[in-house]
C-alpha atoms as a PDB file:
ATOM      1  CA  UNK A   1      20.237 -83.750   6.652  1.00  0.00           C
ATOM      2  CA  UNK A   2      20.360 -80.846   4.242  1.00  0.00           C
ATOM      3  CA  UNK A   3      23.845 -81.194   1.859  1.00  0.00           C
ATOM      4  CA  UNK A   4      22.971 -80.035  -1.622  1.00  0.00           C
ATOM      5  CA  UNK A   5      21.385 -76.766  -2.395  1.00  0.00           C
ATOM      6  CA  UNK A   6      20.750 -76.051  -6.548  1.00  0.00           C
ATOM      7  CA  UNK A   7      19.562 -72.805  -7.558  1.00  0.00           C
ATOM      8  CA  UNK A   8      17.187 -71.727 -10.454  1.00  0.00           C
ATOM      9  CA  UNK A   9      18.647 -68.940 -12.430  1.00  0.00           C
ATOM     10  CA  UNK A  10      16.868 -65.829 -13.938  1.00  0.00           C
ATOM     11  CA  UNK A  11      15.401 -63.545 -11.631  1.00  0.00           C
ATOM     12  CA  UNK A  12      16.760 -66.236  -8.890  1.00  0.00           C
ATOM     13  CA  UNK A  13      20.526 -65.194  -9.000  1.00  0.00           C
ATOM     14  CA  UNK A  14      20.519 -63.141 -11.845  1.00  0.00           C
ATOM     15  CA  UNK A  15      18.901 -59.606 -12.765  1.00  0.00           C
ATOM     16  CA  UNK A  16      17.462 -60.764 -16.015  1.00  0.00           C
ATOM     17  CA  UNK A  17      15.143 -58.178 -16.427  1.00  0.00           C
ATOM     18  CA  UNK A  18      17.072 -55.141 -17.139  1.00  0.00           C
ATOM     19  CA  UNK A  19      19.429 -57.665 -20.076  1.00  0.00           C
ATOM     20  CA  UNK A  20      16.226 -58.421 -21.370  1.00  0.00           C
ATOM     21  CA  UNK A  21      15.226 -54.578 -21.862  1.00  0.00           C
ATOM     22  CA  UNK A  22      19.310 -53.805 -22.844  1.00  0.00           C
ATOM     23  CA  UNK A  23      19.093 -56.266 -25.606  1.00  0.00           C
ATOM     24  CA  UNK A  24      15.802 -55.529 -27.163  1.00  0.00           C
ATOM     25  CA  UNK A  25      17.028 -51.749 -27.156  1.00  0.00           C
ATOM     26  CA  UNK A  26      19.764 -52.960 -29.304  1.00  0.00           C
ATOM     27  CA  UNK A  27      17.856 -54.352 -31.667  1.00  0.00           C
ATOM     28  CA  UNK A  28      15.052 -51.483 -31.856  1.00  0.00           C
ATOM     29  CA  UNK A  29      18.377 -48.930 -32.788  1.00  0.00           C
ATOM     30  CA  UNK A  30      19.487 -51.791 -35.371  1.00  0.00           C
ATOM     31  CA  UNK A  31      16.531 -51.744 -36.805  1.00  0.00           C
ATOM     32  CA  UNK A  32      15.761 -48.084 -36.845  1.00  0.00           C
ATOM     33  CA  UNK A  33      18.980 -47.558 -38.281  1.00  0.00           C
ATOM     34  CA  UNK A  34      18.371 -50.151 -41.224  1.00  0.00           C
ATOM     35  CA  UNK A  35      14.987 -49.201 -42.127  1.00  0.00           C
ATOM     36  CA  UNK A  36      13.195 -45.720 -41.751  1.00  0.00           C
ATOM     37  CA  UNK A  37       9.928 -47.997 -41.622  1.00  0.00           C
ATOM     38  CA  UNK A  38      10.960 -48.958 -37.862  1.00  0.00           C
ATOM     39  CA  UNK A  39      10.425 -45.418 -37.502  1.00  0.00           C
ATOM     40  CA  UNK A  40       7.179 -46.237 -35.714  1.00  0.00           C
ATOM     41  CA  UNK A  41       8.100 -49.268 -33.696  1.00  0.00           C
ATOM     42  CA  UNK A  42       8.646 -49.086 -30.207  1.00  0.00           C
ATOM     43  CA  UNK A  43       9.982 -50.789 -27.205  1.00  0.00           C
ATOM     44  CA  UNK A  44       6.829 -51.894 -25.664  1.00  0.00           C
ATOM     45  CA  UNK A  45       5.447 -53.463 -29.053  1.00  0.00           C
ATOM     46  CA  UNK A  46       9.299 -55.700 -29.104  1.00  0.00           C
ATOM     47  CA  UNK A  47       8.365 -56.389 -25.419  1.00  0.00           C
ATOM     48  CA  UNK A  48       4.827 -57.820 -26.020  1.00  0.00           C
ATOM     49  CA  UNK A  49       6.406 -60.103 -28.686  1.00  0.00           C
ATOM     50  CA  UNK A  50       7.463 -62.841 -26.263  1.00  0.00           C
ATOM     51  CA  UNK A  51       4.662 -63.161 -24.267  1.00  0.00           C
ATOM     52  CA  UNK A  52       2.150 -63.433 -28.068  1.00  0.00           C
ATOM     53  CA  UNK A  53       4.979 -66.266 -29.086  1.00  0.00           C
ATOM     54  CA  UNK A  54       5.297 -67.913 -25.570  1.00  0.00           C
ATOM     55  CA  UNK A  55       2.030 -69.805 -24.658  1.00  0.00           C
ATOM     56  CA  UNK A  56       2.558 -71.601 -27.905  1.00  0.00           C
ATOM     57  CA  UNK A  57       6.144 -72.258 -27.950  1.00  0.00           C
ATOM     58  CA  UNK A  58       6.558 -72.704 -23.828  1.00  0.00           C
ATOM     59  CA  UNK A  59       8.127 -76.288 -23.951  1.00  0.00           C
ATOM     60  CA  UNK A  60      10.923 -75.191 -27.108  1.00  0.00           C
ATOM     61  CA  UNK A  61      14.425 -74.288 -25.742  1.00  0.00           C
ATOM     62  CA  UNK A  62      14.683 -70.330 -24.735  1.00  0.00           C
ATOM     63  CA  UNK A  63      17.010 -69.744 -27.664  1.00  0.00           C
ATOM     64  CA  UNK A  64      13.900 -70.877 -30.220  1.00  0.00           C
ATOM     65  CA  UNK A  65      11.558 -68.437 -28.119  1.00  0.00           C
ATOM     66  CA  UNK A  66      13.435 -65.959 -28.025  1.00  0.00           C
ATOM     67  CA  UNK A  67      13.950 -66.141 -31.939  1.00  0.00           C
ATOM     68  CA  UNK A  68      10.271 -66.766 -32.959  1.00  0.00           C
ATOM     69  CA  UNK A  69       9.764 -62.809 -30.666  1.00  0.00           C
ATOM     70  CA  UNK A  70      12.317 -61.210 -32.352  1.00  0.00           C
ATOM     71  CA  UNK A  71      11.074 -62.369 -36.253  1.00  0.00           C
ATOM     72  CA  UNK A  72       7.632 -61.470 -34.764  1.00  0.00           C
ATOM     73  CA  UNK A  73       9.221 -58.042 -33.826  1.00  0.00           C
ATOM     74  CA  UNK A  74      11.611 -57.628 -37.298  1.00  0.00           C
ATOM     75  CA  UNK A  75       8.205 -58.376 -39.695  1.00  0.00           C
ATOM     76  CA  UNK A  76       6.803 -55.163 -37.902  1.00  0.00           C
ATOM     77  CA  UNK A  77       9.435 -53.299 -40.783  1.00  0.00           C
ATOM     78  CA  UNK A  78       9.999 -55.826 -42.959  1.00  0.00           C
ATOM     79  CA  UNK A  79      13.368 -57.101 -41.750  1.00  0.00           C
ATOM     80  CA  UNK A  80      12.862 -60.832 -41.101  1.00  0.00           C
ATOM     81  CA  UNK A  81      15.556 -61.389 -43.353  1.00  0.00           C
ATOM     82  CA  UNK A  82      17.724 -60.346 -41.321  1.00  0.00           C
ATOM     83  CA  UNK A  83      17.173 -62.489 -38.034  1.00  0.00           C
ATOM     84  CA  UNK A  84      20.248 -64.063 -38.009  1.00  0.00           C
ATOM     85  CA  UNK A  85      21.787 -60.931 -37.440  1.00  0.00           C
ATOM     86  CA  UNK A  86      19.533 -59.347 -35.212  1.00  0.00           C
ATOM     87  CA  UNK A  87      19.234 -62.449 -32.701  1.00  0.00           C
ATOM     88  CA  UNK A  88      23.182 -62.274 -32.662  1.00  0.00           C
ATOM     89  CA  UNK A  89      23.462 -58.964 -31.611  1.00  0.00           C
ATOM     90  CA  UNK A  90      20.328 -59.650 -29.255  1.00  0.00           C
ATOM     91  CA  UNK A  91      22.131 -62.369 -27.139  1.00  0.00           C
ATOM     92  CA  UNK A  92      25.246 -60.466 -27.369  1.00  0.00           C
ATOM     93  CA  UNK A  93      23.971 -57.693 -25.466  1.00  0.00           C
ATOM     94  CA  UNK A  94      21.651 -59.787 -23.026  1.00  0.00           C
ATOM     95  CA  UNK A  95      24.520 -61.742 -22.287  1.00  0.00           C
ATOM     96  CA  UNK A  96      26.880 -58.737 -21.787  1.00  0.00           C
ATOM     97  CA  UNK A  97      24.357 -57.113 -18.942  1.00  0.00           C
ATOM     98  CA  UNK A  98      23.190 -60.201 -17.068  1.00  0.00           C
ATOM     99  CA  UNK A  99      24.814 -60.609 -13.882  1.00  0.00           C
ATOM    100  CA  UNK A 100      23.814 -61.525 -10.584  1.00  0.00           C
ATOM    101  CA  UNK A 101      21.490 -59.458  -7.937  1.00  0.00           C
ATOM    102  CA  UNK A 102      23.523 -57.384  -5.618  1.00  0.00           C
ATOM    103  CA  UNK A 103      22.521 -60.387  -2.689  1.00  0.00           C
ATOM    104  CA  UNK A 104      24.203 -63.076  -4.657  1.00  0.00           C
ATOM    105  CA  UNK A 105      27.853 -63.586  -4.473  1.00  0.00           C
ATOM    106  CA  UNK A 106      28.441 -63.596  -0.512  1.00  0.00           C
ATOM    107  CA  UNK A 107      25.388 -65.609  -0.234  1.00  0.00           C
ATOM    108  CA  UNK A 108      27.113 -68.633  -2.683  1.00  0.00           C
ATOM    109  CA  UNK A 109      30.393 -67.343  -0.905  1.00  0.00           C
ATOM    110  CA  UNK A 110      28.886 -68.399   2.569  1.00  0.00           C
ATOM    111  CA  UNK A 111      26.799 -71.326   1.582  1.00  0.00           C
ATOM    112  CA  UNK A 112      30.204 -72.768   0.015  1.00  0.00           C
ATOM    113  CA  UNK A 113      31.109 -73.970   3.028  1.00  0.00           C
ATOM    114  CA  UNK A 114      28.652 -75.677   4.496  1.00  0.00           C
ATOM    115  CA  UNK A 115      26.593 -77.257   0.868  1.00  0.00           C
ATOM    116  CA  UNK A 116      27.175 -78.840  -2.437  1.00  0.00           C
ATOM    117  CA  UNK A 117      26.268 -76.080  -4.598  1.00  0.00           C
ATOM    118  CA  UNK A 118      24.582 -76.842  -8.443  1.00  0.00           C
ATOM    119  CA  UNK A 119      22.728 -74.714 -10.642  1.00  0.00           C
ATOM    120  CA  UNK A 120      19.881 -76.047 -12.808  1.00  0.00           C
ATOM    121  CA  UNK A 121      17.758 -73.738 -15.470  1.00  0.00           C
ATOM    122  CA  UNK A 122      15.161 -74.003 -18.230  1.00  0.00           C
ATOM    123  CA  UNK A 123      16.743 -70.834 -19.769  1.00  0.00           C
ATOM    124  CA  UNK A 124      19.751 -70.268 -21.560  1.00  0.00           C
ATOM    125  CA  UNK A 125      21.361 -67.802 -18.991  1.00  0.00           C
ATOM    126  CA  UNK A 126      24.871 -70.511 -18.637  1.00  0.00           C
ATOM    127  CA  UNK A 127      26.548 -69.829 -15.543  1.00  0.00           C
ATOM    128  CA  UNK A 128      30.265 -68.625 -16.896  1.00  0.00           C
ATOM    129  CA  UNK A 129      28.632 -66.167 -19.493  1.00  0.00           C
ATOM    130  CA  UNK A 130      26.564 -64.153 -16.574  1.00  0.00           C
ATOM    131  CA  UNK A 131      29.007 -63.945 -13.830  1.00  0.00           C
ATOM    132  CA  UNK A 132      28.723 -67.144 -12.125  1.00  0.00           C
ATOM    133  CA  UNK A 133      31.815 -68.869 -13.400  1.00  0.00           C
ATOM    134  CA  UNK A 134      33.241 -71.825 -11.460  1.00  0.00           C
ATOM    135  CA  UNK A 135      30.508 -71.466  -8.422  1.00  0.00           C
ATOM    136  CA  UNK A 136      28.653 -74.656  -8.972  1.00  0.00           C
ATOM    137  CA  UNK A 137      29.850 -77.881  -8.660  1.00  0.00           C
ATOM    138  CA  UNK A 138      27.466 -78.969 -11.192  1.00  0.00           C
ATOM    139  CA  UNK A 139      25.114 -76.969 -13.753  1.00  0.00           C
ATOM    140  CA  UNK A 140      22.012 -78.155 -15.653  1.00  0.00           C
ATOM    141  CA  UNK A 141      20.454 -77.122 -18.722  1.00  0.00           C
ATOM    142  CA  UNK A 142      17.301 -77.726 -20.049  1.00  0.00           C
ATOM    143  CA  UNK A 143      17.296 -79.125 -23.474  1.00  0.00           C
ATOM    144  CA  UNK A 144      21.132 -80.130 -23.157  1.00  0.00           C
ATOM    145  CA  UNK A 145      21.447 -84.387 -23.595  1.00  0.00           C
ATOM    146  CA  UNK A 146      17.873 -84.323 -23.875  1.00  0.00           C
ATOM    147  CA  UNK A 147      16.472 -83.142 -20.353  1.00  0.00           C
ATOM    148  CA  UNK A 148      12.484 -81.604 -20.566  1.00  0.00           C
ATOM    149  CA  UNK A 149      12.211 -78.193 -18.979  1.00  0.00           C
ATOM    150  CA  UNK A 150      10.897 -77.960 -15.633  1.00  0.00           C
ATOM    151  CA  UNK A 151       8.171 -78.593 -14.483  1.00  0.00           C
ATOM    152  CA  UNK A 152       8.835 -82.850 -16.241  1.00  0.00           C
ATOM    153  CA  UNK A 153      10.176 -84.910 -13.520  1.00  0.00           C
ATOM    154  CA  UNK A 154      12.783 -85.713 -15.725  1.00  0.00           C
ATOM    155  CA  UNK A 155      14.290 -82.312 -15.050  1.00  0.00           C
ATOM    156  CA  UNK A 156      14.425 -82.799 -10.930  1.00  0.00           C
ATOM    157  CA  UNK A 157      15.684 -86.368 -11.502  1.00  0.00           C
ATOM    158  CA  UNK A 158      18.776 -84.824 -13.362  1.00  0.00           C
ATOM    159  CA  UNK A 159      19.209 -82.864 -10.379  1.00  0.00           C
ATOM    160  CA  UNK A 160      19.369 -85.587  -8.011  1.00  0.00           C
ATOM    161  CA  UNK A 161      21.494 -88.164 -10.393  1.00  0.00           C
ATOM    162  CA  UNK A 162      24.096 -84.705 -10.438  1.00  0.00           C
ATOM    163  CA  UNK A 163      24.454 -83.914  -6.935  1.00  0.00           C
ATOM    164  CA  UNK A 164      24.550 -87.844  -6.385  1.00  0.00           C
ATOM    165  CA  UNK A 165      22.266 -88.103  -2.764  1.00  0.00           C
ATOM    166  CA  UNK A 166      19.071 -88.948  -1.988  1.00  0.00           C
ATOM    167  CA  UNK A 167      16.302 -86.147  -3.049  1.00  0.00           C
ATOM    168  CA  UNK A 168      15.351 -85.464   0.897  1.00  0.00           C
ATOM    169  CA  UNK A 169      18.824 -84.096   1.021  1.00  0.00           C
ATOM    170  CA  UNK A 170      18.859 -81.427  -1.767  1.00  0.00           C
ATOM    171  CA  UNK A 171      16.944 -77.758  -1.653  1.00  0.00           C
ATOM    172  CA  UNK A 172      15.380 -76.379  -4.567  1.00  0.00           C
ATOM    173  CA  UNK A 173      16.075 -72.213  -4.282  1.00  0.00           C
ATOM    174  CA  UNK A 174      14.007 -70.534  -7.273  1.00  0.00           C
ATOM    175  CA  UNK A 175      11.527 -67.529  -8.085  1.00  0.00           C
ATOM    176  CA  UNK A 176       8.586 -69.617  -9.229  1.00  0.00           C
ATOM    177  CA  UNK A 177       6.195 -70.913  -7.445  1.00  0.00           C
ATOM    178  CA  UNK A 178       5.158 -73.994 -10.083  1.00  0.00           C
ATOM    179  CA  UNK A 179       9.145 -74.835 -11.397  1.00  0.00           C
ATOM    180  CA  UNK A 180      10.806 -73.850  -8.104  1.00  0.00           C
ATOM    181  CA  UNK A 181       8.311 -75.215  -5.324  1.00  0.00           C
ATOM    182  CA  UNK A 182       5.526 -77.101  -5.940  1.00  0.00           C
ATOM    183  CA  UNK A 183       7.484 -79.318  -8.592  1.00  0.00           C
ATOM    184  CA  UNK A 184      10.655 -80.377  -6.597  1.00  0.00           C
ATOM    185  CA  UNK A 185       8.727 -81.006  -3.907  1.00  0.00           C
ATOM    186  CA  UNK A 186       6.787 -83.246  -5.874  1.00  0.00           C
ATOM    187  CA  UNK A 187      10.075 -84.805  -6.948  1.00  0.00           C
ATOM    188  CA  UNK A 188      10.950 -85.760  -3.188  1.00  0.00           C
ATOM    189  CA  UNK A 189      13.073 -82.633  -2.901  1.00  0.00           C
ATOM    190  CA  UNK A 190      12.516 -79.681  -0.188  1.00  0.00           C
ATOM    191  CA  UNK A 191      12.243 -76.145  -1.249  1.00  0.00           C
ATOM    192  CA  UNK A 192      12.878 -72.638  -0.485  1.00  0.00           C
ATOM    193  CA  UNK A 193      10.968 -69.836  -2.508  1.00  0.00           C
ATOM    194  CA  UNK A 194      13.009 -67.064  -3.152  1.00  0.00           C
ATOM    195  CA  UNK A 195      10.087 -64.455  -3.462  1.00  0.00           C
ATOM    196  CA  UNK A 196      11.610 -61.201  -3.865  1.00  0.00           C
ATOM    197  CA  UNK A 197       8.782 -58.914  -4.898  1.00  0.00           C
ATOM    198  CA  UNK A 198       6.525 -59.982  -1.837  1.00  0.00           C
ATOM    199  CA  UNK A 199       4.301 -61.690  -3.746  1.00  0.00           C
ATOM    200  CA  UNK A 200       1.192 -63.315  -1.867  1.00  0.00           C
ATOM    201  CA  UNK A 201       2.252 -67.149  -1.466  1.00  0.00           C
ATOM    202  CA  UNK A 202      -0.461 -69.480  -3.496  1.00  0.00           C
ATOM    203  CA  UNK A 203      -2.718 -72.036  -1.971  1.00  0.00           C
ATOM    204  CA  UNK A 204      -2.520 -75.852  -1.748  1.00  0.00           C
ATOM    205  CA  UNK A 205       1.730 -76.087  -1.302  1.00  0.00           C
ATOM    206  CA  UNK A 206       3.869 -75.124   1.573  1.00  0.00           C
ATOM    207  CA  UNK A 207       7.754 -74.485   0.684  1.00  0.00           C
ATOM    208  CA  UNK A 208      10.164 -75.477   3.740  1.00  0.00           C
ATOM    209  CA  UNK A 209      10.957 -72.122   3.696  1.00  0.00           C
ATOM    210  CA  UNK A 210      10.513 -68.463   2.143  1.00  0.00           C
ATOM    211  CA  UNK A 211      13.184 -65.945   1.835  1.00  0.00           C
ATOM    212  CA  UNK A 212      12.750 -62.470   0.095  1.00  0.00           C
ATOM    213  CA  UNK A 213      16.580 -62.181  -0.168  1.00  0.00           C
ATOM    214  CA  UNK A 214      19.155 -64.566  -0.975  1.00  0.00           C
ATOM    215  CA  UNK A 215      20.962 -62.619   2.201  1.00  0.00           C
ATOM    216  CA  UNK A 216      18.738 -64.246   4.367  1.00  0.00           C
ATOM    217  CA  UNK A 217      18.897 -67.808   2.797  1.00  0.00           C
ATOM    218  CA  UNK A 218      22.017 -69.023   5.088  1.00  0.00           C
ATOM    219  CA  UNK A 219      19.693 -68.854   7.932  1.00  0.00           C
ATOM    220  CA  UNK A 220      16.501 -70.348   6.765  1.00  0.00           C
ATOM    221  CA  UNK A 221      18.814 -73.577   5.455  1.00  0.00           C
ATOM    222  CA  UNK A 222      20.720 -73.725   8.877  1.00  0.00           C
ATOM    223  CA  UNK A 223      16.966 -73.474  10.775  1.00  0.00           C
ATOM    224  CA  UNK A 224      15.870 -76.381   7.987  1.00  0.00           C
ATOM    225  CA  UNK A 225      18.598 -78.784   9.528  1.00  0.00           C
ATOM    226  CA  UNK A 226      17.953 -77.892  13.030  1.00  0.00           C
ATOM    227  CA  UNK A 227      14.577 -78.945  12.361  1.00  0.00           C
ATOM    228  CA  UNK A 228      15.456 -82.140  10.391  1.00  0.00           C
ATOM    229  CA  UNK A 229      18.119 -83.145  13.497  1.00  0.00           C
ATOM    230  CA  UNK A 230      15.083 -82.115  15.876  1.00  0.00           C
ATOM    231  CA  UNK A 231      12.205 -84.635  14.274  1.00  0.00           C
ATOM    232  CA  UNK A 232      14.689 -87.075  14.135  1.00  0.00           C
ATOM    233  CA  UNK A 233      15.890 -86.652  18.077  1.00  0.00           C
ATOM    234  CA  UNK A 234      12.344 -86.525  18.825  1.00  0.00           C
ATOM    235  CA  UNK A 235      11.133 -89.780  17.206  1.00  0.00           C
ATOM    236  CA  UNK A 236      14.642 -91.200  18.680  1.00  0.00           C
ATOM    237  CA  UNK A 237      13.399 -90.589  22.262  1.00  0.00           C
ATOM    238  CA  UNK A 238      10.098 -91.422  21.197  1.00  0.00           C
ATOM    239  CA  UNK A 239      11.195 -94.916  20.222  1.00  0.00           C
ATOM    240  CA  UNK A 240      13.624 -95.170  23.654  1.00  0.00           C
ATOM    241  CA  UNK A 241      10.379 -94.348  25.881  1.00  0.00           C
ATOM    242  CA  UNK A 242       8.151 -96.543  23.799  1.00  0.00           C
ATOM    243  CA  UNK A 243      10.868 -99.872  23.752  1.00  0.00           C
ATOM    244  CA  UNK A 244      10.913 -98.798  27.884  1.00  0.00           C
ATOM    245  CA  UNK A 245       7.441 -99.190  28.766  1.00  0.00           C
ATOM    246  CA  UNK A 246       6.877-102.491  26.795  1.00  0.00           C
ATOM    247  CA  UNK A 247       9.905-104.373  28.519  1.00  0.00           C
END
């Protein structure tokens, strides 16, 4: 029986993208308007500055990522010094434009009644500052008390100690295929991916279900427990023929 679903955050329930790009706008104009020797710099180059710090820095907390790409960025005009600033008015603006995709809110609305609802992320996207205040019955945050990012074990265990049933109850509902499917499933929890941009589904897992929308995630949960009641009628009758033809 299904009674927990926990949901990954960026580009699960929330837009991240565009915050991303609204944020490191910010900071280009900040910088152009401290230094004409930003002159030059452009979006893409402040864009391509996470993924050179990332590989390197992938197990840090987001906030430390995101930091070590912006004081990659500020060096291109000689404004490290001023990081502190910059990175403020960075989150500031990321936080101010990340909300949740148009498919969100009557999804949680409708899953409400029938789940325990928790929200568990390696980023730093916290529920109440992106428009997901008081939805969850429980949130988790990598890094917070100690927990490894996903993909440790660590992290899924969390999630089961937090919604406080057995891992075969609780759903997994995220973008990626590694932290979101293979993972959880690993962990003893079932998993939906949520694969919004159609992407071809990788070899050597199967997720209990995929959804492109979260509109269409009410279903695929409800056809999950008809299955689950279904194996288990099935071995039931399986037993009560058995246990007949031995007496």
């Amino acid at each position: 029986m299904l009674t927990t679903v926990v949901f990954d955050a960026d580009e699960t329930l929330l837009d991240l993208r565009p915050a991303v790009t609204g944020g490191l706008v910010a900071v280009l104009d900040e910088m152009r308007r401290r230094t004409p020797a930003a002159a030059g710099v452009t979006l893409a180059e402040l864009e391509s500055d996470w993924g050179a710090v990332f590989g390197e820095l992938n197990a840090a907390p987001v906030v430390e990522i995101r930091r070590a790409a912006l004081a990659r960025s500020l060096a291109r005009a000689e404004l490290v010094n001023h990081l502190d600033e910059i990175a403020d008015l960075f989150f500031a603006r990321r936080f101010a434009l990340t909300r949740p995709f148009p498919d969100v809110p009557s999804a949680l609305a409708t899953l409400r009644g029938r789940y325990t609802l928790g929200f568990a992320t390696n980023g730093n996207s916290r529920a109440e500052r992106c428009g997901l205040a008081g939805e969850f019955a429980f949130e988790l945050y990598a890094h917070e008390n100690g927990l490894p990012k996903k993909p440790a074990p660590e992290f899924y265990g969390a999630v089961v100690a937090a919604a406080g049933v057995p891992a075969g109850q609780i759903v997994y509902v995220g973008d990626s295929w590694e932290h979101d499917v293979v993972a959880p499933r690993r962990a003893g929890l079932r998993s939906v991916w949520l694969n919004r941009l159609g992407l071809p589904r990788p070899l050597g897992c199967t997720p209990d279900a995929e959804v492109s929308s979260m509109a269409d995630l009410p279903t695929a949960l409800a056809d999950l427990g008809v299955d689950a009641v279904g194996v288990r009628l099935e071995l039931k009758e399986f037993t009560s023929i058995t246990g007949a033809q031995l007496a």
